[in-house]
Protein backbone atom coordinates (compact mmCIF):
# COMPACT_ATOMS: atom_id res chain seq x y z
CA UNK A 1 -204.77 33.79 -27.35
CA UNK A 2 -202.32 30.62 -28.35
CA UNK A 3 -199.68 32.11 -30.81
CA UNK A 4 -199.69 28.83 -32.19
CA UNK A 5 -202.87 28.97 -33.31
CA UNK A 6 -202.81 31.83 -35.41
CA UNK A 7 -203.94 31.47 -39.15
CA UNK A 8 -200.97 31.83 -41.83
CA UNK A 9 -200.74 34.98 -44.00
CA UNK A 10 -200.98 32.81 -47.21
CA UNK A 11 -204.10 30.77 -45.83
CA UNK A 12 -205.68 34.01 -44.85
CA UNK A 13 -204.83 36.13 -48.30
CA UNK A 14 -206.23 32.95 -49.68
CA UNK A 15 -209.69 33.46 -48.16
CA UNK A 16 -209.55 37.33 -48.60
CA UNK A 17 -209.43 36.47 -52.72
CA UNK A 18 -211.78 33.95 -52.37
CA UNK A 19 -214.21 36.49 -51.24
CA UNK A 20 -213.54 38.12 -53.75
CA UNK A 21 -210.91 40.73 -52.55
CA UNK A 22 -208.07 41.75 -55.10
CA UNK A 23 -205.06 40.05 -54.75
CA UNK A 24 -202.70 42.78 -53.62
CA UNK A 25 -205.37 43.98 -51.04
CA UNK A 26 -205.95 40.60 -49.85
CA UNK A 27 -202.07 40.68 -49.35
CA UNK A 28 -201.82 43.13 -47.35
CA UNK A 29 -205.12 42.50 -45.23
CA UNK A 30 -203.95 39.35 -44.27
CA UNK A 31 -200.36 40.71 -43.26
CA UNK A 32 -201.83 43.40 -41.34
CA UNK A 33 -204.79 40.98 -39.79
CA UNK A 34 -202.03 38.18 -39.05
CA UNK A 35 -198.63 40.16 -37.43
CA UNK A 36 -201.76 42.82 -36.22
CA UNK A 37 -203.00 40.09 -33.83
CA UNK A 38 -199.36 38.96 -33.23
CA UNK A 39 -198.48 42.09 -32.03
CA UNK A 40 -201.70 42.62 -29.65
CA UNK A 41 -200.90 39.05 -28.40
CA UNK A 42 -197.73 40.66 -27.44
CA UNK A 43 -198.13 43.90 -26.03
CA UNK A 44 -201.96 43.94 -25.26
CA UNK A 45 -204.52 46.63 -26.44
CA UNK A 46 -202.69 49.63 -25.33
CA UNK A 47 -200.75 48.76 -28.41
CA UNK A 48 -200.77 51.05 -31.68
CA UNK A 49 -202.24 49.17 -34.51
CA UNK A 50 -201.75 52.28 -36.90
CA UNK A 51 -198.15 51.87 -36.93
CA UNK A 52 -197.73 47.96 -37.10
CA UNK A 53 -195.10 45.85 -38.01
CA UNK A 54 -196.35 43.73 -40.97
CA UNK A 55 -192.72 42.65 -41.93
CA UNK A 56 -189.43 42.38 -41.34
CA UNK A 57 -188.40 45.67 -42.05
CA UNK A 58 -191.55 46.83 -42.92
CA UNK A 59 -194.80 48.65 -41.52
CA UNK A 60 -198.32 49.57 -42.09
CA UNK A 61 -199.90 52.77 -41.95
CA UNK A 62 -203.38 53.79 -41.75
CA UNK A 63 -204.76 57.19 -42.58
CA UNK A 64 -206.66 59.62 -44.29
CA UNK A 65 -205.14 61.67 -47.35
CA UNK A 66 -205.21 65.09 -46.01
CA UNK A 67 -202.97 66.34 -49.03
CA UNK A 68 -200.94 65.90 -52.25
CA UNK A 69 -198.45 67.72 -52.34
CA UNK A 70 -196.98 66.30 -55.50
CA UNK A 71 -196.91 63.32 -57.90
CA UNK A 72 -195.16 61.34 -55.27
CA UNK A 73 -195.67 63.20 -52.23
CA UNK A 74 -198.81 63.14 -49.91
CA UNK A 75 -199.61 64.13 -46.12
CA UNK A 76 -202.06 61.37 -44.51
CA UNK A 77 -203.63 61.85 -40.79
CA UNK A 78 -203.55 59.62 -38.21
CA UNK A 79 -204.88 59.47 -34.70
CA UNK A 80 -204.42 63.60 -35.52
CA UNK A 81 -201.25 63.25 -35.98
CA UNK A 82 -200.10 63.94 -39.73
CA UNK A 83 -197.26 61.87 -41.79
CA UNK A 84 -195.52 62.86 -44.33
CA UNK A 85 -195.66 60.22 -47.05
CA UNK A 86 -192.81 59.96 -50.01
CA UNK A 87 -194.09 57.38 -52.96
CA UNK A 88 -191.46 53.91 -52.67
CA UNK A 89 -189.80 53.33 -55.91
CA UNK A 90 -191.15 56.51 -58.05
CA UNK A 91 -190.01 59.76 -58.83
CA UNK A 92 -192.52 61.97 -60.20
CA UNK A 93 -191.74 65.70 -62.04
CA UNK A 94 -190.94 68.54 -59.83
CA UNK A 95 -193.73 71.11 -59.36
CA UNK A 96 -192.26 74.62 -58.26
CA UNK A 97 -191.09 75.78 -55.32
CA UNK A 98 -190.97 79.48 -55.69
CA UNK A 99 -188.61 81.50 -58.41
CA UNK A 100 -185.53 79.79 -57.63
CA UNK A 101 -186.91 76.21 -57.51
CA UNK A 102 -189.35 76.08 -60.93
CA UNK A 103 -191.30 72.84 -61.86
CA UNK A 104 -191.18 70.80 -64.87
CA UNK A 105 -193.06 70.08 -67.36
CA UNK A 106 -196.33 67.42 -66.40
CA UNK A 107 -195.16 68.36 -62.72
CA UNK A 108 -198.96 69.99 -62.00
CA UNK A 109 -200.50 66.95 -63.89
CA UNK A 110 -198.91 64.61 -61.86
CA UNK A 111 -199.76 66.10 -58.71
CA UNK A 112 -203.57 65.84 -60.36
CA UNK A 113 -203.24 62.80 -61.45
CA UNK A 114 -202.26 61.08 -57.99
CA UNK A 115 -204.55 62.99 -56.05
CA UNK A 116 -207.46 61.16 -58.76
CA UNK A 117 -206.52 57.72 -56.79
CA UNK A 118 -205.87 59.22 -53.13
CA UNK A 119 -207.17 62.17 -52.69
CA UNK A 120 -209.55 62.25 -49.14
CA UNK A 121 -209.58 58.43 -49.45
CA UNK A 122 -208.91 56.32 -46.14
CA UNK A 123 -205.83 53.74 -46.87
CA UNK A 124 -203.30 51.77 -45.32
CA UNK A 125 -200.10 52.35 -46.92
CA UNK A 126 -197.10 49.34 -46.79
CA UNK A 127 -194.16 51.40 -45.75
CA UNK A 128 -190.24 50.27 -45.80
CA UNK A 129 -188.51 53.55 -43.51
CA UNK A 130 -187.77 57.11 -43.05
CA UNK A 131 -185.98 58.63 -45.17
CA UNK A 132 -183.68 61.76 -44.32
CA UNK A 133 -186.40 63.97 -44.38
CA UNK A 134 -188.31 62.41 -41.98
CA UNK A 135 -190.95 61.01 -44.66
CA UNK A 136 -192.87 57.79 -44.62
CA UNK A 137 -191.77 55.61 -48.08
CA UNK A 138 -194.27 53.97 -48.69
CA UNK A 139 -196.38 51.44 -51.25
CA UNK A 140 -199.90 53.00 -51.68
CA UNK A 141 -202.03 50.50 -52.40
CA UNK A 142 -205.12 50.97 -54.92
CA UNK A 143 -207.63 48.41 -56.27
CA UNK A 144 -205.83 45.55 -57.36
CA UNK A 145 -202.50 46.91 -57.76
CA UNK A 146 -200.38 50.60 -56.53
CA UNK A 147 -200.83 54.17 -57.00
CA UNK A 148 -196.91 54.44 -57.39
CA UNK A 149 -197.26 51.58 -60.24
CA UNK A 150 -200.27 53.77 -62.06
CA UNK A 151 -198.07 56.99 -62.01
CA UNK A 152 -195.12 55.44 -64.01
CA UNK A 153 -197.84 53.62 -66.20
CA UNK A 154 -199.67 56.76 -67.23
CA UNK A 155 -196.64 58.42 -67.50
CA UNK A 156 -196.87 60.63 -64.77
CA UNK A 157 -193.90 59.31 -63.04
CA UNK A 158 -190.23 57.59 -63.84
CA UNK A 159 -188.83 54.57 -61.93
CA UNK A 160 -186.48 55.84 -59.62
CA UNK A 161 -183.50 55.07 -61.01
CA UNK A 162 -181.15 57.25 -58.91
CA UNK A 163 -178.30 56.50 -57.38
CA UNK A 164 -177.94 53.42 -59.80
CA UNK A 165 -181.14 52.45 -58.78
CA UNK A 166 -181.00 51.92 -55.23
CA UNK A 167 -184.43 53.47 -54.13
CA UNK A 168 -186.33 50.80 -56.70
CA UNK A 169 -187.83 48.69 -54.57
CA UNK A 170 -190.26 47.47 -57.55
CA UNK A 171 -188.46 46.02 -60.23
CA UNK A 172 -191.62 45.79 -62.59
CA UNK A 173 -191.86 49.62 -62.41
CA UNK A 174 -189.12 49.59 -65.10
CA UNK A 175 -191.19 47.33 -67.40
CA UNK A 176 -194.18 49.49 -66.80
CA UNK A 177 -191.96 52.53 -67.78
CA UNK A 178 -190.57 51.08 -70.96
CA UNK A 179 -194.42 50.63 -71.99
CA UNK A 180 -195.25 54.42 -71.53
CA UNK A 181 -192.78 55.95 -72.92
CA UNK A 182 -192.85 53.49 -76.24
CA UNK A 183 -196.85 55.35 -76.35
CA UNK A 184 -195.79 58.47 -75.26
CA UNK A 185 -197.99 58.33 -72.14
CA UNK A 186 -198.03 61.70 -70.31
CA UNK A 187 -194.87 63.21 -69.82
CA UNK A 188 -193.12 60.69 -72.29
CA UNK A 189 -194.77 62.54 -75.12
CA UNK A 190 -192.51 65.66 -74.44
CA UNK A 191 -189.36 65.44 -76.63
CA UNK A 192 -186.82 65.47 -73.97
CA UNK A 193 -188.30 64.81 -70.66
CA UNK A 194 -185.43 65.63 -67.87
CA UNK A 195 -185.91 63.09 -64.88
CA UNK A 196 -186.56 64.93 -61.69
CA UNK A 197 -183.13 64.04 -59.97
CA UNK A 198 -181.20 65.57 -62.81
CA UNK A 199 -183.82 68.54 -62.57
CA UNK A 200 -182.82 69.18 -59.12
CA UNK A 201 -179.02 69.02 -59.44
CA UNK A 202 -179.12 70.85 -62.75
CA UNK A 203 -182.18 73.63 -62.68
CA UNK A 204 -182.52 73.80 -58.41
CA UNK A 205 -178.72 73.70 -57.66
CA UNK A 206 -176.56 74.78 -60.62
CA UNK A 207 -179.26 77.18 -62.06
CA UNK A 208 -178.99 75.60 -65.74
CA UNK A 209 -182.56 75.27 -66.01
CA UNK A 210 -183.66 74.47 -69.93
């Protein structure tokens, strides 16, 4: 195969819509479909396609939802091997981890609530790195837009704003915030909800749980 011949991302996303493909899965089809062939061009079929390189920086990865662990954690299987996959750009309330570690309020519900959209369902996740832990971060894409956008719309999630907001990768997760909390979507209807990385220093690590 000619390199040079390869159909553009943008032409090809174009045809996925046209047949009538949502946008954001016609996105990432076409990425996949375009650096996919790039990289068999390159390395031939003994190549991985599960872990491919669909951007600079960035990956896809193909699996089945094996288990949610949380409202932004899941386990997806691969080629039987099993990944540990963290939610890009959301933090969702903590469920509990045994007497010293309890959850927080809506922490079951969001667990419930992502496993609605992901649950035993085959996807291929855009992911960005590993983070310290060894977990996948990842965009889960679902329909025509994310699963990490529909947590923080229902209120089952925040925008992660920690660390002065360096782990928000999408900005219009903030926007999507301010809209359920001015409802009082999900956990927003709780008086004082206490975002999950002030739950962890405060309740996990000091022991000043409320």
């Amino acid at each position: 195969m000619n390199k040079n011949r390869l159909i553009s991302p943008s032409r090809l996303s174009r045809l996925f819509t046209q047949a009538g493909i949502p946008k954001i899965v016609a996105i990432s089809l076409a990425l996949l479909v375009t650096f996919g062939a790039a990289v068999f061009t390159e390395f031939g079929s003994d190549h991985s396609l599960n872990r491919t390189a669909v951007a600079s920086g960035q990956y896809a990865l193909t699996g089945r939802v094996v288990q949610v662990s949380d409202g932004d954690t899941i386990n997806i299987l691969t080629d039987r091997q099993t990944h540990r996959v963290r939610l890009a750009s959301i933090d969702a309330p903590e469920t509990a981890h045994g007497s010293a570690r309890p959850g927080q309020p809506f922490g079951e519900a969001s667990r419930k609530a992502l496993a609605e959209y992901v649950a035993g369902k085959t996807l291929t996740l855009i992911c960005f790195e590993k983070d310290h832990y060894g977990r996948d971060v990842c965009d889960i894409p679902v329909g025509d837009t994310t699963a990490n956008r529909l947590q923080v719309k229902n209120g089952m999630a925040w925008a992660n704003q920690q660390g002065g907001g360096k782990f928000l990768r999408d900005r219009s997760l903030t926007e999507l915030e301010k809209h359920a909390k001015s409802v009082r979507a999900g956990l927003w209807a709780e008086p004082k909800p206490v975002a999950p990385w002030v739950w962890r220093q405060t309740c996990w690590q000091k022991h000043q749980c409320e």
